[in-house]
C-alpha atoms as a PDB file:
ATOM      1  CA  UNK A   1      11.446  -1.912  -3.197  1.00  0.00           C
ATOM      2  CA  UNK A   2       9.967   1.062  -3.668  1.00  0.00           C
ATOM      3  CA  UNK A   3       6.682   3.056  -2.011  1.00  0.00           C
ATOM      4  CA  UNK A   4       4.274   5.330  -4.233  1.00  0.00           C
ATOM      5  CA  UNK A   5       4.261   8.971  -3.713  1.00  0.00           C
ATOM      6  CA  UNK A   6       1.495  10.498  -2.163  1.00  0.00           C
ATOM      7  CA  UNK A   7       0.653  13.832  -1.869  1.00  0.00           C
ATOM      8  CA  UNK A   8      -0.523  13.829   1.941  1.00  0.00           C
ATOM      9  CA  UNK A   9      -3.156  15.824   3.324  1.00  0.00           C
ATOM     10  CA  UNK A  10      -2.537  18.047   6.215  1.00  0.00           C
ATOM     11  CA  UNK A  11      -5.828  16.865   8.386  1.00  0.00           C
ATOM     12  CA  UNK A  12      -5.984  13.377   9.477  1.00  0.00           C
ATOM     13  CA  UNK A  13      -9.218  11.662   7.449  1.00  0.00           C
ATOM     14  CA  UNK A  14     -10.771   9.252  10.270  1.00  0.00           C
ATOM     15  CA  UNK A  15     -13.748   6.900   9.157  1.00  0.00           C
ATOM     16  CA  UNK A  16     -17.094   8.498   9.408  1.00  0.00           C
ATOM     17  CA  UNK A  17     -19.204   6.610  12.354  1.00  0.00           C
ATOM     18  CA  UNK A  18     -22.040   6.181  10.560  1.00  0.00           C
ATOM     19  CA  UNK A  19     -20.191   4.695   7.492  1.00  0.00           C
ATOM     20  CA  UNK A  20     -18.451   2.012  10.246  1.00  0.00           C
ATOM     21  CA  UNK A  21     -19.462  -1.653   9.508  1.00  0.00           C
ATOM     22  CA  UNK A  22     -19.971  -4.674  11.373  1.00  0.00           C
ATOM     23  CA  UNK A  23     -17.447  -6.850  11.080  1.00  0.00           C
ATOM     24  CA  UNK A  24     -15.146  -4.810   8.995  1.00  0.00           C
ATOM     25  CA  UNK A  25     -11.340  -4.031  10.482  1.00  0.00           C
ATOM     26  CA  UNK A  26     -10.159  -0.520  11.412  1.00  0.00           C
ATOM     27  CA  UNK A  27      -6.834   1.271  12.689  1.00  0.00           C
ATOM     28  CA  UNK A  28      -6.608   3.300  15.861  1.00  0.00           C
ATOM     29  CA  UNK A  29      -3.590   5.754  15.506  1.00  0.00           C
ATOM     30  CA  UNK A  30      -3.549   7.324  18.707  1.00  0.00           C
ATOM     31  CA  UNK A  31      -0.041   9.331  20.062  1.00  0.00           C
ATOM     32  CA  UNK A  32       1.613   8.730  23.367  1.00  0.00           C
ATOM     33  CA  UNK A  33       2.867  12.653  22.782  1.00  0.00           C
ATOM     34  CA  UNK A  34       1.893  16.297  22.281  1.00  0.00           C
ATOM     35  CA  UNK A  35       4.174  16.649  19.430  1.00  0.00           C
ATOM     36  CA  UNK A  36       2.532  13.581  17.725  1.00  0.00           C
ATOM     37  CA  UNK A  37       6.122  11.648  17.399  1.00  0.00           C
ATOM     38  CA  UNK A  38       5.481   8.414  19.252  1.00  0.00           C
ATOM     39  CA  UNK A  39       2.039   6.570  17.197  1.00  0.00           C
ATOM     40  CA  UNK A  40      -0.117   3.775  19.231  1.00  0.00           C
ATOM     41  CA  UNK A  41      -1.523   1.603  16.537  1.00  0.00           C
ATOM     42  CA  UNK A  42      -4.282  -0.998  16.784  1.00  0.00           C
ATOM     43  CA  UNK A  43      -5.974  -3.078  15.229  1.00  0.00           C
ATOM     44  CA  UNK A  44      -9.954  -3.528  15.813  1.00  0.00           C
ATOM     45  CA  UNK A  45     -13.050  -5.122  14.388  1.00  0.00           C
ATOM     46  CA  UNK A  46     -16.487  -3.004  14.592  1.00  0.00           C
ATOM     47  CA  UNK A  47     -18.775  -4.983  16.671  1.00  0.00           C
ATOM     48  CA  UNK A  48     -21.800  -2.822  15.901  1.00  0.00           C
ATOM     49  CA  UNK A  49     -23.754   0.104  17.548  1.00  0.00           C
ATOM     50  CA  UNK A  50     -26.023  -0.097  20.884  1.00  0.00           C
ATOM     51  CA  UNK A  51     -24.693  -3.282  21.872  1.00  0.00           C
ATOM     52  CA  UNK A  52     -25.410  -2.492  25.676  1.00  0.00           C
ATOM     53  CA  UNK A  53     -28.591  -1.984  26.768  1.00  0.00           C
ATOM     54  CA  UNK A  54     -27.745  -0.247  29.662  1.00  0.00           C
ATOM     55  CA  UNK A  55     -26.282   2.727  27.725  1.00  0.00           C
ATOM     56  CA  UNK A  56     -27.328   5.272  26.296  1.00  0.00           C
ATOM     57  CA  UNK A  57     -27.843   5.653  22.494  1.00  0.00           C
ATOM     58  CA  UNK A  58     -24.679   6.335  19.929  1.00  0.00           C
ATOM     59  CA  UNK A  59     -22.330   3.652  21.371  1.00  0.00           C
ATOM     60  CA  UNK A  60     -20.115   2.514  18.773  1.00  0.00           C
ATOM     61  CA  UNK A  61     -18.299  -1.250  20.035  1.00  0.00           C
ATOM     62  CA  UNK A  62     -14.735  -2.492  18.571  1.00  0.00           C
ATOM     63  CA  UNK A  63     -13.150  -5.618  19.621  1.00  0.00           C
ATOM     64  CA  UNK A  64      -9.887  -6.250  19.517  1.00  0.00           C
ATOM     65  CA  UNK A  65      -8.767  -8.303  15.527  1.00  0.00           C
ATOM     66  CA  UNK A  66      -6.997 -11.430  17.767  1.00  0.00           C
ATOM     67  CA  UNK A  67     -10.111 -12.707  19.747  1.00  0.00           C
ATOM     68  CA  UNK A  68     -12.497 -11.618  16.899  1.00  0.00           C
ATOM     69  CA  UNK A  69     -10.679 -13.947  14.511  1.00  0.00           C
ATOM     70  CA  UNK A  70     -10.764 -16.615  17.403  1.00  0.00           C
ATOM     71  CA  UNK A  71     -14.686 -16.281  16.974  1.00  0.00           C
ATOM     72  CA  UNK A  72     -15.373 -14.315  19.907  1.00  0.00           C
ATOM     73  CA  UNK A  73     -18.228 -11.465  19.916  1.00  0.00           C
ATOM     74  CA  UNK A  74     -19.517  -9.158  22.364  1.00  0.00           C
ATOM     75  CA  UNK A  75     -22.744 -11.570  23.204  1.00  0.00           C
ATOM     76  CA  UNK A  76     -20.317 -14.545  24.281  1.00  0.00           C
ATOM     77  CA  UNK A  77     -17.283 -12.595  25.248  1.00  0.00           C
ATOM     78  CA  UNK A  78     -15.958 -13.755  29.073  1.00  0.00           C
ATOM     79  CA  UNK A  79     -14.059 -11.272  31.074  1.00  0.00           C
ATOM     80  CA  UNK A  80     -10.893 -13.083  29.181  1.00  0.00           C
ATOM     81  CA  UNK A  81      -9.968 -13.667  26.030  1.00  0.00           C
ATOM     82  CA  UNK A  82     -11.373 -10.116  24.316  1.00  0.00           C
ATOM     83  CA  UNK A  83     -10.855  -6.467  25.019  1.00  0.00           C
ATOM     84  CA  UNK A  84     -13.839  -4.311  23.974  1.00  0.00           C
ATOM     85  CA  UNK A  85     -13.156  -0.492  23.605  1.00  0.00           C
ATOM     86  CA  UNK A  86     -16.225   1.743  23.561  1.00  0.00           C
ATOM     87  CA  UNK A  87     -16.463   4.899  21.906  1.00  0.00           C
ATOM     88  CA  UNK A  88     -18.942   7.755  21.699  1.00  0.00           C
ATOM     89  CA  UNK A  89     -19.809   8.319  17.914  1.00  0.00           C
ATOM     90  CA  UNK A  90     -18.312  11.950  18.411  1.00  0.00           C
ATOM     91  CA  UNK A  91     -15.746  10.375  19.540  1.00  0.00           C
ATOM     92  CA  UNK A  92     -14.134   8.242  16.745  1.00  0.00           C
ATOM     93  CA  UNK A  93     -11.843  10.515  15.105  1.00  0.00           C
ATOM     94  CA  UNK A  94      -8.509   8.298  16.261  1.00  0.00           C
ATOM     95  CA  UNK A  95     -10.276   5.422  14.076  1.00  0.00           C
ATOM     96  CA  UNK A  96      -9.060   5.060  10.459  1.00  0.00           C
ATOM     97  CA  UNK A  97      -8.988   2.587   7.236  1.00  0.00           C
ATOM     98  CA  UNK A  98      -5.728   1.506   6.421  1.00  0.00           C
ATOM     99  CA  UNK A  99      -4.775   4.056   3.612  1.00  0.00           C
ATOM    100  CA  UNK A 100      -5.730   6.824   5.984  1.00  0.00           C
ATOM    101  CA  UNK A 101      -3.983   4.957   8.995  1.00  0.00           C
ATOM    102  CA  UNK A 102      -0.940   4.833   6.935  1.00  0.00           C
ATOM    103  CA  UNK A 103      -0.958   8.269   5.875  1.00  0.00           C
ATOM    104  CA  UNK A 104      -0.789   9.182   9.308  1.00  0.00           C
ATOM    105  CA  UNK A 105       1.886   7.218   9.882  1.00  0.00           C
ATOM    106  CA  UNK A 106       3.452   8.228   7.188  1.00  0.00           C
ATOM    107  CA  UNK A 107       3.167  11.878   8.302  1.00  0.00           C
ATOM    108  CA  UNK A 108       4.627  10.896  11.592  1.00  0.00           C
ATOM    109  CA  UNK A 109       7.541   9.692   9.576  1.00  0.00           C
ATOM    110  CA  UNK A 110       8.128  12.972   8.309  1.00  0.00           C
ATOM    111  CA  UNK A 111       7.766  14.762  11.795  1.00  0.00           C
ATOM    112  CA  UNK A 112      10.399  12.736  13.234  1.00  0.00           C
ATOM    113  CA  UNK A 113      13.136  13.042  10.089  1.00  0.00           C
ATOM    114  CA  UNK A 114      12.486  16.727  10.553  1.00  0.00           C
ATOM    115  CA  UNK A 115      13.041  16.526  14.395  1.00  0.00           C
ATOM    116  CA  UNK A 116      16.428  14.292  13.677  1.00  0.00           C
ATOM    117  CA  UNK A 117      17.655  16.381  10.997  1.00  0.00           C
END
């Protein structure tokens, strides 16, 4: 098996908050580190903007993919069964497609070959 070179970009390419849609599944790539060697991946479903009244405008929702394919949303949600992480739209730059997801994955590969080697 083989994987398709890529010429990777040096700057991670997160999804653009106001391009996010309902419904659609995105990729959190967090890191537990400084150096950016040990990746947190998740997997989340944009609920949609605003969903709170009690905040403030530019609150972006994302549910977590296992209760959102169990047919859970926000507006039924119990305290179990769903986890709910709210963002700031500024604040959305950990949030990715897969390609990009991968990618910086991918360039966490690299970091830790070079670290080994």
């Amino acid at each position: 098996m083989r994987f398709e070179e890529s010429d990777l970009k040096p700057y991670a390419q997160p999804v653009i908050a106001k391009e996010l849609e309902q419904g659609k599944v995105y990729f959190s790539v967090q890191f537990a580190d400084d150096d950016m060697m040990i990746p947190i991946m998740e997997t989340w479903v944009f609920a949609g903007r605003n969903l709170n009244p009690k905040n403030a405008e530019n609150h972006l929702y994302f549910q977590d993919v296992e209760s959102y394919l169990q047919g859970i949303r926000y507006g039924t949600a119990t305290d179990e069964g769903a986890t709910f992480q709210v963002a700031l739209e500024e604040h959305t730059k950990h949030f990715f497609e897969y390609e990009y997801a991968l990618e910086e994955l991918l360039k966490c590969s690299l970091r830790r070959r070079k670290e080994s080697g």
